[in-house]
PDB file of N, CA and C in Angstrom:
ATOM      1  N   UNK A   1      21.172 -32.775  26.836  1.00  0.00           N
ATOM      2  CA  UNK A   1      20.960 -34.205  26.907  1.00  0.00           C
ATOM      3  C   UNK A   1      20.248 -34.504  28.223  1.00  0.00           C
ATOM      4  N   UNK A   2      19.184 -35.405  28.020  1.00  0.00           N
ATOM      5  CA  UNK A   2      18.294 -35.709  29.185  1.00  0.00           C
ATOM      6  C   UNK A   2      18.705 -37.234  29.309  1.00  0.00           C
ATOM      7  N   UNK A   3      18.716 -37.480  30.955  1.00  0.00           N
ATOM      8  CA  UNK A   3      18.860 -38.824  30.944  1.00  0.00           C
ATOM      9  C   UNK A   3      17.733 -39.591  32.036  1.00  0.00           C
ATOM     10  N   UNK A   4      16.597 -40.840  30.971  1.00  0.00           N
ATOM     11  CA  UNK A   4      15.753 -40.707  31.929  1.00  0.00           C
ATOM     12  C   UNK A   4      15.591 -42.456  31.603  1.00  0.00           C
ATOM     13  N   UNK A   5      14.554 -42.895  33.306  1.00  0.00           N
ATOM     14  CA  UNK A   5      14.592 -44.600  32.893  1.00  0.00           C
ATOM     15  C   UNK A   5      12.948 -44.618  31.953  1.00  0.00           C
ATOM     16  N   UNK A   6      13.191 -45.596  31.337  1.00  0.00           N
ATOM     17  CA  UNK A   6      12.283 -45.766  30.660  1.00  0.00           C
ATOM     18  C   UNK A   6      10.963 -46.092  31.352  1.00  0.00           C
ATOM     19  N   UNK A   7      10.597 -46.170  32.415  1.00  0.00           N
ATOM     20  CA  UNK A   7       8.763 -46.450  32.954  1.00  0.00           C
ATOM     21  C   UNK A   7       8.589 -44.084  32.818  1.00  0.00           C
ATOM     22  N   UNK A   8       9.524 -43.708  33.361  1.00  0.00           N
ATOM     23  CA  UNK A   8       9.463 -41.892  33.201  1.00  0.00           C
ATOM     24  C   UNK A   8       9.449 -41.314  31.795  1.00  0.00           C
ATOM     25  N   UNK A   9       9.911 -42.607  30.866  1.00  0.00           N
ATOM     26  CA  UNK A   9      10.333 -42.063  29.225  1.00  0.00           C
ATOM     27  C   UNK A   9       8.590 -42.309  29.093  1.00  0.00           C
ATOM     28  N   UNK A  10       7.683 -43.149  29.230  1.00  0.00           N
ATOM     29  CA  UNK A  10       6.574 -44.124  28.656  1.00  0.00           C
ATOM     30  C   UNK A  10       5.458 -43.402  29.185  1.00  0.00           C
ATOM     31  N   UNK A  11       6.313 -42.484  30.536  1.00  0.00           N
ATOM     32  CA  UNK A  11       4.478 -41.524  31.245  1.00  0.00           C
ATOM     33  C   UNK A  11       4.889 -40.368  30.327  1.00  0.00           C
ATOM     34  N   UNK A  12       5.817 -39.635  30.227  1.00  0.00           N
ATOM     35  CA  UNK A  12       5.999 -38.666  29.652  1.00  0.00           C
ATOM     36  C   UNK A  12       6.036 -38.315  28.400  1.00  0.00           C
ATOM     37  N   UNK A  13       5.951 -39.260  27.292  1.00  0.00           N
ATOM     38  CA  UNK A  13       6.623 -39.649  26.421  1.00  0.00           C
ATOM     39  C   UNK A  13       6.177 -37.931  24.839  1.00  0.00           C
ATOM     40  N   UNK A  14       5.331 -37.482  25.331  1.00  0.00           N
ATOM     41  CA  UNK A  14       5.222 -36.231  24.172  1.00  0.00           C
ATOM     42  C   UNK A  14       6.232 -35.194  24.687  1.00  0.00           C
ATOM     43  N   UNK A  15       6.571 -35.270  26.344  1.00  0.00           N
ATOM     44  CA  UNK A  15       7.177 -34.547  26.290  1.00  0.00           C
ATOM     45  C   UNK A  15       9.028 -34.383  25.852  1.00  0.00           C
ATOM     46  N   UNK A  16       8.910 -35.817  26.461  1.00  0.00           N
ATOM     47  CA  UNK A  16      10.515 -35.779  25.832  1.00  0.00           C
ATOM     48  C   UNK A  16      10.973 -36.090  24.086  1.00  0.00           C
ATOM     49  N   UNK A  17       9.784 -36.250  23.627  1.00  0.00           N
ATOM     50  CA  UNK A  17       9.640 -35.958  22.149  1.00  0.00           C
ATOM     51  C   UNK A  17       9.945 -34.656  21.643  1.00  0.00           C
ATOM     52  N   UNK A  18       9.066 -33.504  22.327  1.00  0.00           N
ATOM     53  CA  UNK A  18       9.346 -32.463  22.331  1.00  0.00           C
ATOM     54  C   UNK A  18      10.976 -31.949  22.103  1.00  0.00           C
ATOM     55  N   UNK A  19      11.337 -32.654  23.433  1.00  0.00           N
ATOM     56  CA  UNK A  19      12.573 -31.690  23.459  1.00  0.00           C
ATOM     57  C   UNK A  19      13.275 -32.362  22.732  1.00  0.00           C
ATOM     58  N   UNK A  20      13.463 -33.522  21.909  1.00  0.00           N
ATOM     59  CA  UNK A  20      13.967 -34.259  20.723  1.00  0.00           C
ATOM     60  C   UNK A  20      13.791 -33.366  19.323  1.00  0.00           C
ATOM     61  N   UNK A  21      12.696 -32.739  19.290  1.00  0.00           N
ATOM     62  CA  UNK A  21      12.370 -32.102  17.932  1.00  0.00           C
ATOM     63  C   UNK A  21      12.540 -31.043  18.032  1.00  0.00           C
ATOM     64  N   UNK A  22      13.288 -29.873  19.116  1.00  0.00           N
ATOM     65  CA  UNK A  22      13.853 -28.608  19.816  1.00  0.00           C
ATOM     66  C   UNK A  22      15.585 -28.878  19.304  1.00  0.00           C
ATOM     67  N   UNK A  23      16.047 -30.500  18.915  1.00  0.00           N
ATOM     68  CA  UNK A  23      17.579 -30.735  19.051  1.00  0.00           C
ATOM     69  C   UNK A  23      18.486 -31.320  20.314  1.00  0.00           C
ATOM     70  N   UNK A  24      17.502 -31.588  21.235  1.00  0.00           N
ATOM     71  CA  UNK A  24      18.129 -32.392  22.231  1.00  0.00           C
ATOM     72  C   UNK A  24      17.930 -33.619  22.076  1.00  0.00           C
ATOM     73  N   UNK A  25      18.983 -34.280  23.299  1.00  0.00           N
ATOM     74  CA  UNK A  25      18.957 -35.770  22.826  1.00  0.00           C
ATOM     75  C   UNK A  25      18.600 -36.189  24.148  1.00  0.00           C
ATOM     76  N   UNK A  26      17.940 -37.535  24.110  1.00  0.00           N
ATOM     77  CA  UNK A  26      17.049 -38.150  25.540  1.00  0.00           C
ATOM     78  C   UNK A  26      17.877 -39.473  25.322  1.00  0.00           C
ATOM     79  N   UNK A  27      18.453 -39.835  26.486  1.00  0.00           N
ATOM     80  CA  UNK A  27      18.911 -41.612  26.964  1.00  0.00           C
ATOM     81  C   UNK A  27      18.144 -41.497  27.582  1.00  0.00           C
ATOM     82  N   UNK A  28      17.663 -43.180  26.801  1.00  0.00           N
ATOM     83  CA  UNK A  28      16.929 -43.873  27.666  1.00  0.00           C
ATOM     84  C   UNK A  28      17.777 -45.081  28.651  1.00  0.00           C
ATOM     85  N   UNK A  29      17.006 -44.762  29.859  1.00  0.00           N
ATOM     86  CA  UNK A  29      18.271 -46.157  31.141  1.00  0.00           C
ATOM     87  C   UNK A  29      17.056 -47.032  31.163  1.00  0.00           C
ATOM     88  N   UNK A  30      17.907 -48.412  31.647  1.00  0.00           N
ATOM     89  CA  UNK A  30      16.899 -49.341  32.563  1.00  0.00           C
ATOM     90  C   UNK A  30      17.568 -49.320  33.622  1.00  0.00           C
ATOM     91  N   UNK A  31      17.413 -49.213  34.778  1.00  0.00           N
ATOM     92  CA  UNK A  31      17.431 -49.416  36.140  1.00  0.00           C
ATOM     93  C   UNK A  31      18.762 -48.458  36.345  1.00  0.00           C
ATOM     94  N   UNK A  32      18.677 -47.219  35.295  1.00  0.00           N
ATOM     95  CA  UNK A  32      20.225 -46.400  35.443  1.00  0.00           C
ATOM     96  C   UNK A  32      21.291 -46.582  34.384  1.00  0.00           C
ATOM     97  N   UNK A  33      20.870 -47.624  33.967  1.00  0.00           N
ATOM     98  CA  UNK A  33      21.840 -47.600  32.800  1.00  0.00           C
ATOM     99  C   UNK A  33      21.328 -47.380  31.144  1.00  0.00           C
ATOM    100  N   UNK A  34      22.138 -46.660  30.502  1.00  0.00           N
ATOM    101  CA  UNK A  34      21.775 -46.362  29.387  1.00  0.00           C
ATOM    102  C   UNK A  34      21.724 -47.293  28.495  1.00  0.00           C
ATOM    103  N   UNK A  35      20.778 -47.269  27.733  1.00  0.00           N
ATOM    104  CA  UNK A  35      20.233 -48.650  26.798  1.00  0.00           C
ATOM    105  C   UNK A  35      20.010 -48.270  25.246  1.00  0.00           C
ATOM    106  N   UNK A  36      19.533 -47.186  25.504  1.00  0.00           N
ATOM    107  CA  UNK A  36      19.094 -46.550  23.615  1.00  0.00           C
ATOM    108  C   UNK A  36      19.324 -44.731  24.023  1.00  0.00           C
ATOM    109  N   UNK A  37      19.508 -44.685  22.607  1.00  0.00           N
ATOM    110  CA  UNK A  37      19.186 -43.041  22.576  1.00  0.00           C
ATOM    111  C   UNK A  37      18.523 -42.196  21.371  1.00  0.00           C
ATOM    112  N   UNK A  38      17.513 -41.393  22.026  1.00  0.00           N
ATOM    113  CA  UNK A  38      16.682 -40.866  21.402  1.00  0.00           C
ATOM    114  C   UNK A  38      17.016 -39.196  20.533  1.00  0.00           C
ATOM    115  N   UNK A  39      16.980 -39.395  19.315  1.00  0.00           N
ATOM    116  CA  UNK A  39      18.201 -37.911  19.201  1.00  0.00           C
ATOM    117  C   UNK A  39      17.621 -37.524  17.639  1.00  0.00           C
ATOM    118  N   UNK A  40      17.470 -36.266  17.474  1.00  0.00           N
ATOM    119  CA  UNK A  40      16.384 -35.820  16.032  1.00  0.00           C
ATOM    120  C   UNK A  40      16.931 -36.264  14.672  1.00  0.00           C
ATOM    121  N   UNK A  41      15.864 -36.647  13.860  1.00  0.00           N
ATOM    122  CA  UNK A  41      16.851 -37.009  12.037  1.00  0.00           C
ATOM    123  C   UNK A  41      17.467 -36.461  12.132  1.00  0.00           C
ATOM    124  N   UNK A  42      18.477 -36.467  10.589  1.00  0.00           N
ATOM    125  CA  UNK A  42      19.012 -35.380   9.702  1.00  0.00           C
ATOM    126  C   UNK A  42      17.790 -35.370   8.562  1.00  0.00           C
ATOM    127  N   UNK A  43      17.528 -33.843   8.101  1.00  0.00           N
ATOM    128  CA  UNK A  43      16.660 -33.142   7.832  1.00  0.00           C
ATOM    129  C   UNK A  43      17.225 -34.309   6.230  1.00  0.00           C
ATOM    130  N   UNK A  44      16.077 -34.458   5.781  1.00  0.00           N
ATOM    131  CA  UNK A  44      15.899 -35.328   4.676  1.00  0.00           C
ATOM    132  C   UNK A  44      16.295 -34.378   3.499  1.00  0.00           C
ATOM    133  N   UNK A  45      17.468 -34.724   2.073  1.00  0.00           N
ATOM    134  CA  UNK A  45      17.342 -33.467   1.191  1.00  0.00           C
ATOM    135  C   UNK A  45      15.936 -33.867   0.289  1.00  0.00           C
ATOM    136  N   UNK A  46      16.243 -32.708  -0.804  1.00  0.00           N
ATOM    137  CA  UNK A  46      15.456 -32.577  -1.642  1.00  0.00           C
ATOM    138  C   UNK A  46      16.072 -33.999  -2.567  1.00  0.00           C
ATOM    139  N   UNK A  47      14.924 -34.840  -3.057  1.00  0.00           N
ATOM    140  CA  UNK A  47      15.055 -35.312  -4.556  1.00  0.00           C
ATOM    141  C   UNK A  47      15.943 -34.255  -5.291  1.00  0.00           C
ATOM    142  N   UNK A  48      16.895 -35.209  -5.437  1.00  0.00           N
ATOM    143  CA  UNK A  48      17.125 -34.394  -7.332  1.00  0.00           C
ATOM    144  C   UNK A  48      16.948 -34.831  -8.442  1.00  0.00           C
ATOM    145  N   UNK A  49      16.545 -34.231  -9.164  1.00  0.00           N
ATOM    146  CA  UNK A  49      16.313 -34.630 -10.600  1.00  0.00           C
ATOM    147  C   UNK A  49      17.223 -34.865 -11.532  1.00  0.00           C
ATOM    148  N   UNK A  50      16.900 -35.918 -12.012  1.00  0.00           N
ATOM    149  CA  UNK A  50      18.261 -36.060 -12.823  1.00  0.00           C
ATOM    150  C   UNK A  50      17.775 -35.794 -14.745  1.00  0.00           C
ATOM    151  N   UNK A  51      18.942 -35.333 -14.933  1.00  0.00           N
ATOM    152  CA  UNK A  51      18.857 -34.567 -16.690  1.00  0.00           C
ATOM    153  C   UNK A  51      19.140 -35.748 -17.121  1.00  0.00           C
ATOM    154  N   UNK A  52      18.234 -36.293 -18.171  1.00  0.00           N
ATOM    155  CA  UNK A  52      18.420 -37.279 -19.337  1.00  0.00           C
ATOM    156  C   UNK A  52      19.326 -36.847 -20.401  1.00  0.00           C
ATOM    157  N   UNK A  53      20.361 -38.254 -20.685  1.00  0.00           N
ATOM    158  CA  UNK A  53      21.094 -37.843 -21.903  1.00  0.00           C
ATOM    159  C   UNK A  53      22.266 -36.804 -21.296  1.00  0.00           C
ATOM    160  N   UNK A  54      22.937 -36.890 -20.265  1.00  0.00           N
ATOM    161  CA  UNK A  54      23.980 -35.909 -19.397  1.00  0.00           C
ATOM    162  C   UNK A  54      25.041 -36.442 -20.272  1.00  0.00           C
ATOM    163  N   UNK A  55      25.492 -37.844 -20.594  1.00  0.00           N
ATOM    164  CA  UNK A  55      26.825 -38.572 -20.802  1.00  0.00           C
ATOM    165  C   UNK A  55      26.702 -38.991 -22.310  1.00  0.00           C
ATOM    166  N   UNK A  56      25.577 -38.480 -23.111  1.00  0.00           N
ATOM    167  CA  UNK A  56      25.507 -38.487 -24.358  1.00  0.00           C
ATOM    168  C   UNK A  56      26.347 -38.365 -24.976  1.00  0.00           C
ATOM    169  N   UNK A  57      27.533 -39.199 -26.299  1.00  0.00           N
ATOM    170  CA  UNK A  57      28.918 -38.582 -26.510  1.00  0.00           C
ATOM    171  C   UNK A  57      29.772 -39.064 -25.613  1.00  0.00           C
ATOM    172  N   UNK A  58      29.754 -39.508 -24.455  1.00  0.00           N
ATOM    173  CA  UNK A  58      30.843 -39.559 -23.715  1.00  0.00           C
ATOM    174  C   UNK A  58      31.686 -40.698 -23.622  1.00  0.00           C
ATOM    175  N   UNK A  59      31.243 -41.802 -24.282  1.00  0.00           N
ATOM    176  CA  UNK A  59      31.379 -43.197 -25.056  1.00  0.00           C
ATOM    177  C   UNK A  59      30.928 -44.040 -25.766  1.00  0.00           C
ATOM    178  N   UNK A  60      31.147 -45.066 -26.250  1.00  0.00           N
ATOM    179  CA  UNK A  60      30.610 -45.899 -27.804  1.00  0.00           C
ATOM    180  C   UNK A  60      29.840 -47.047 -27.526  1.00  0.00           C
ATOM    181  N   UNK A  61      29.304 -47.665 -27.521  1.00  0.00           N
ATOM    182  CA  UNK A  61      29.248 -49.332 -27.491  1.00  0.00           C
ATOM    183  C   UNK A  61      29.886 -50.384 -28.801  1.00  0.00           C
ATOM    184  N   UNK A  62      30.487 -51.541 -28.164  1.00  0.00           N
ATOM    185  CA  UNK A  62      30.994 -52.021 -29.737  1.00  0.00           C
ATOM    186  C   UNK A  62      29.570 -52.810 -30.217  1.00  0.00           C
ATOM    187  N   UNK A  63      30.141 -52.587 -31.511  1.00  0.00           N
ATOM    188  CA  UNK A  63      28.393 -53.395 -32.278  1.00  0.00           C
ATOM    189  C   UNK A  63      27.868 -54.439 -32.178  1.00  0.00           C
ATOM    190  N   UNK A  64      28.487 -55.427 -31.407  1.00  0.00           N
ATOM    191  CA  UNK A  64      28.241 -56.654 -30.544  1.00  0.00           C
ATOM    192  C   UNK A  64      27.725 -56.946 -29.493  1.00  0.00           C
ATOM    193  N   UNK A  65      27.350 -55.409 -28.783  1.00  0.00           N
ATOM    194  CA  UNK A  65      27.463 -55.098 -27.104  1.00  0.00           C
ATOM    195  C   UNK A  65      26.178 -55.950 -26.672  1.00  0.00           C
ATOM    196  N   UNK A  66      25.177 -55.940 -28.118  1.00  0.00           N
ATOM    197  CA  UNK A  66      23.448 -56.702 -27.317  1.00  0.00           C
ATOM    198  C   UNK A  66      23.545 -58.010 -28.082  1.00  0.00           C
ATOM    199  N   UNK A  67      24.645 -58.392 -28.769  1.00  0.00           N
ATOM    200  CA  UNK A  67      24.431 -59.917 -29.449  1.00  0.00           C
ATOM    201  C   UNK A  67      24.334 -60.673 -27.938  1.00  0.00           C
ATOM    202  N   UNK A  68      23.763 -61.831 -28.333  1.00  0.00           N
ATOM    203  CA  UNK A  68      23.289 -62.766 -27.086  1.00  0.00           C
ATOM    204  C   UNK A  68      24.867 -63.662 -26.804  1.00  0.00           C
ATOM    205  N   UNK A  69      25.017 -63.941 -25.235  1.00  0.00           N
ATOM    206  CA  UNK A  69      26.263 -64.232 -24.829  1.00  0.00           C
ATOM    207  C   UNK A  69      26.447 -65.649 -25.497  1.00  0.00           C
ATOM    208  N   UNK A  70      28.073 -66.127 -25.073  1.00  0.00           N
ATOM    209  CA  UNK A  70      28.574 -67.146 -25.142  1.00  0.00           C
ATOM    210  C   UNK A  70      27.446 -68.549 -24.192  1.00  0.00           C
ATOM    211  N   UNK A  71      27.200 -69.734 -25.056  1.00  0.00           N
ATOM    212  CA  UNK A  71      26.281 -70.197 -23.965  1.00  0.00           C
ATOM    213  C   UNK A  71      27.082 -71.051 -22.713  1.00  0.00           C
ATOM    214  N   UNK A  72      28.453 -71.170 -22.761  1.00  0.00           N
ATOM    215  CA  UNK A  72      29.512 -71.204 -21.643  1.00  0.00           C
ATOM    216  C   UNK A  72      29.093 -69.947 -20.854  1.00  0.00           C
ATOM    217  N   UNK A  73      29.114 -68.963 -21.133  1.00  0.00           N
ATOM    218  CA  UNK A  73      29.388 -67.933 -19.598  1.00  0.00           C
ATOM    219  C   UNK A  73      27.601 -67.435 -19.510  1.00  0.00           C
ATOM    220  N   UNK A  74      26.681 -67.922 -20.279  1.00  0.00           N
ATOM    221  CA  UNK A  74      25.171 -67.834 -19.900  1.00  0.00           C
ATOM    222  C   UNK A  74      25.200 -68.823 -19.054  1.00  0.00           C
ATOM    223  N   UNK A  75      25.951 -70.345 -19.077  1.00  0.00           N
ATOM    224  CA  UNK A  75      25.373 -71.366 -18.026  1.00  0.00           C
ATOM    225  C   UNK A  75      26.057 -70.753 -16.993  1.00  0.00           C
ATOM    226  N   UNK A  76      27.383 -70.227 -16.868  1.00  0.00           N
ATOM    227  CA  UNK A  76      27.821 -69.856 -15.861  1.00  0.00           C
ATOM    228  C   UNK A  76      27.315 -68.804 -14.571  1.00  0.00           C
ATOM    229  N   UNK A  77      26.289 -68.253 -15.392  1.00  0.00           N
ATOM    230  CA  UNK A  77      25.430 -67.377 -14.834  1.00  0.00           C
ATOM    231  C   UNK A  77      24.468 -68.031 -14.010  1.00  0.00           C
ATOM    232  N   UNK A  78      23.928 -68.700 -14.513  1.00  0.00           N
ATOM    233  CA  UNK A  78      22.518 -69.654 -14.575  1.00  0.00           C
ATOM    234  C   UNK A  78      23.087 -70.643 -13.335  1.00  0.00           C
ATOM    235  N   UNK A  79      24.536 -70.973 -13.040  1.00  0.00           N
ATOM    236  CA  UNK A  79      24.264 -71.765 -12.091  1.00  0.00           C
ATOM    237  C   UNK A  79      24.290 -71.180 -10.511  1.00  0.00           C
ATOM    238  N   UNK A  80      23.356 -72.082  -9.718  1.00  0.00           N
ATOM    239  CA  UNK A  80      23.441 -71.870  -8.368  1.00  0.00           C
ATOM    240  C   UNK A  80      24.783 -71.973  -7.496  1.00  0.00           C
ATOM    241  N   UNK A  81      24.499 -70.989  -6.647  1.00  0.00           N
ATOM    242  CA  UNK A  81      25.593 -71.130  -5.829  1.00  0.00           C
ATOM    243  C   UNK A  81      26.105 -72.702  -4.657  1.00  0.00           C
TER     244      UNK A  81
END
């Protein structure tokens, strides 16, 4: 861990990047005191792909499930908060 004021963070600034992307971590101070800190991602995963049709079988809908709602709980929807 490096601890530096920020006008030394702003001349230097590829280098303490550097040692950010090596796994170290850089505070930044103003006038000595620590204000932010500069410290590497977590390594992003892979996308996963997802399998269509996984839960196929795994429950029903009742035969009503897409009839159009009650128009009581459609206005209820519909109104603003």
């Amino acid at each position: 861990m490096i601890r530096v004021n920020i006008h030394e963070a702003k001349t230097h600034l590829s280098r303490y990047l550097q040692h950010v992307a090596e796994g170290g971590t850089v505070i930044l101070c103003r006038y000595g005191t620590p204000v932010a800190e500069i410290r590497p991602l977590a390594a992003e995963a892979e996308p996963t792909v997802r399998k269509l049709g996984v839960d196929q079988g795994c429950f029903t809908l009742d035969a009503g499930f897409f009839d159009p709602l009650p128009k009581d709980l459609e206005n209820a929807f519909a109104q603003e908060a």
